[in-house]
Protein backbone atom coordinates (compact mmCIF):
# COMPACT_ATOMS: atom_id res chain seq x y z
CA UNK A 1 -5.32 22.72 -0.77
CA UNK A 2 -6.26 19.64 0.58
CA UNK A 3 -5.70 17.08 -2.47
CA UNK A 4 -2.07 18.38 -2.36
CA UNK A 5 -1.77 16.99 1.40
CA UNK A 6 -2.90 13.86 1.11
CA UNK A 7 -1.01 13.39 -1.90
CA UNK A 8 1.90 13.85 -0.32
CA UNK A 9 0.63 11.37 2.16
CA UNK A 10 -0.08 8.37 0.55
CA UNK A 11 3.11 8.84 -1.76
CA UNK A 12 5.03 9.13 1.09
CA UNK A 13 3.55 5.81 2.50
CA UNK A 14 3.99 4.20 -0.28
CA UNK A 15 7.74 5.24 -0.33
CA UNK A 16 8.27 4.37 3.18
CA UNK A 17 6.73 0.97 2.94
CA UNK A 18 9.06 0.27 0.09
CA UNK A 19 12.08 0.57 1.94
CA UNK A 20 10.89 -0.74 5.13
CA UNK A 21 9.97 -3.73 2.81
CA UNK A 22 13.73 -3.55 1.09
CA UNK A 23 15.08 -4.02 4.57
CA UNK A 24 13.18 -7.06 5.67
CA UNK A 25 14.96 -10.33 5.87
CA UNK A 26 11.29 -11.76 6.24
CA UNK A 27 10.97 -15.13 4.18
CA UNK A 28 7.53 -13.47 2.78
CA UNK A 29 10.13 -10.52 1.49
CA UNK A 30 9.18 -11.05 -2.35
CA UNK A 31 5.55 -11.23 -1.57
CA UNK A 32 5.62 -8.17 0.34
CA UNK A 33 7.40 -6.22 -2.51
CA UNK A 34 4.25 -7.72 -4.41
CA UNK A 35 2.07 -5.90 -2.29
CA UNK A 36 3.95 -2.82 -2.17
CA UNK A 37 3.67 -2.98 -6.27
CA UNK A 38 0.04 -3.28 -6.11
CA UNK A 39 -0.67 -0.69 -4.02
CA UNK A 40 1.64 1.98 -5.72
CA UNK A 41 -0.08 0.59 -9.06
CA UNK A 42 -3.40 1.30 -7.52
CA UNK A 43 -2.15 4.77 -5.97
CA UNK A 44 -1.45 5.94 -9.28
CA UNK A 45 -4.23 4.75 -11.43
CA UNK A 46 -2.91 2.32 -12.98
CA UNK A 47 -4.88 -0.75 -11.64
CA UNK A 48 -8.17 -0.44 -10.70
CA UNK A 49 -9.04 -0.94 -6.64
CA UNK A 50 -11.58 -3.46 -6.62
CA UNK A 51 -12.73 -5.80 -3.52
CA UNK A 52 -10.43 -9.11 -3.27
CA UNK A 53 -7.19 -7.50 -4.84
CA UNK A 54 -5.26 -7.91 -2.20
CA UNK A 55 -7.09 -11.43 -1.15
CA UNK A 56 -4.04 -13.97 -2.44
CA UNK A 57 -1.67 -12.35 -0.47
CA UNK A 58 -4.12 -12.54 2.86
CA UNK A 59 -1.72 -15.12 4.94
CA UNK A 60 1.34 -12.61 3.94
CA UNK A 61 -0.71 -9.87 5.74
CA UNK A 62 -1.54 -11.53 8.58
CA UNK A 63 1.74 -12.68 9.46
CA UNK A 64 2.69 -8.93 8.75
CA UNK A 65 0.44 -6.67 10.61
CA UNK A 66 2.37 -3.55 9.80
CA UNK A 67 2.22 -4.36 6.37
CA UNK A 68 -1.61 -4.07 6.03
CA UNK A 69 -1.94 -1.65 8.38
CA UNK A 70 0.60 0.80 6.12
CA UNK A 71 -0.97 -0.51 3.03
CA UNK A 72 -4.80 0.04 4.41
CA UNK A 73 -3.40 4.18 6.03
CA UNK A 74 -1.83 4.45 2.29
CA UNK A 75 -5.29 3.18 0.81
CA UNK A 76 -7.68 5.14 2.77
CA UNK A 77 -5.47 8.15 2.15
CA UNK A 78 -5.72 7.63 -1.47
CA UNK A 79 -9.45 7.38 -1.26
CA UNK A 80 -9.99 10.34 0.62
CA UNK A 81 -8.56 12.42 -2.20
CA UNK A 82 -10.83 10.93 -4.57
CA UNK A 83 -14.09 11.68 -2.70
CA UNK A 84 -12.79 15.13 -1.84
């Protein structure tokens, strides 16, 4: 079905951003594999999403704009197999 797709999706995000993350020299590197936590926390039910979770590492993200875009695909996939 469906749920199994986008699954597979946002796992697959989440797996990708890791290593893109592993193979930045970026200064913000250890915030970024923050972030990456987070969101594969979040993924898998183990933190609650709620609104501001993301909001201390808002400069990282900006400087980053890959970064939240990946993390906001890999969120709104997520989401979609909750409301399906």
């Amino acid at each position: 079905g469906t749920n199994n797709q986008a699954t597979i999706n946002y796992n697959s995000s989440v797996q990708g951003l890791k290593e893109k993350v592993s193979q930045s020299d970026s200064p913000d590197k250890e915030d970024m594999e923050k972030i990456v936590s987070l969101l594969e926390m979040v993924v898998n039910n183990q933190v609650p999403p709620s609104k501001g979770l993301f909001s201390k590492f808002s400069e990282v993200m900006e400087r980053h704009s890959w970064l939240s875009n990946s993390v906001s695909a890999a969120i709104l996939s997520w989401l979609t197999t909750k409301i399906l």
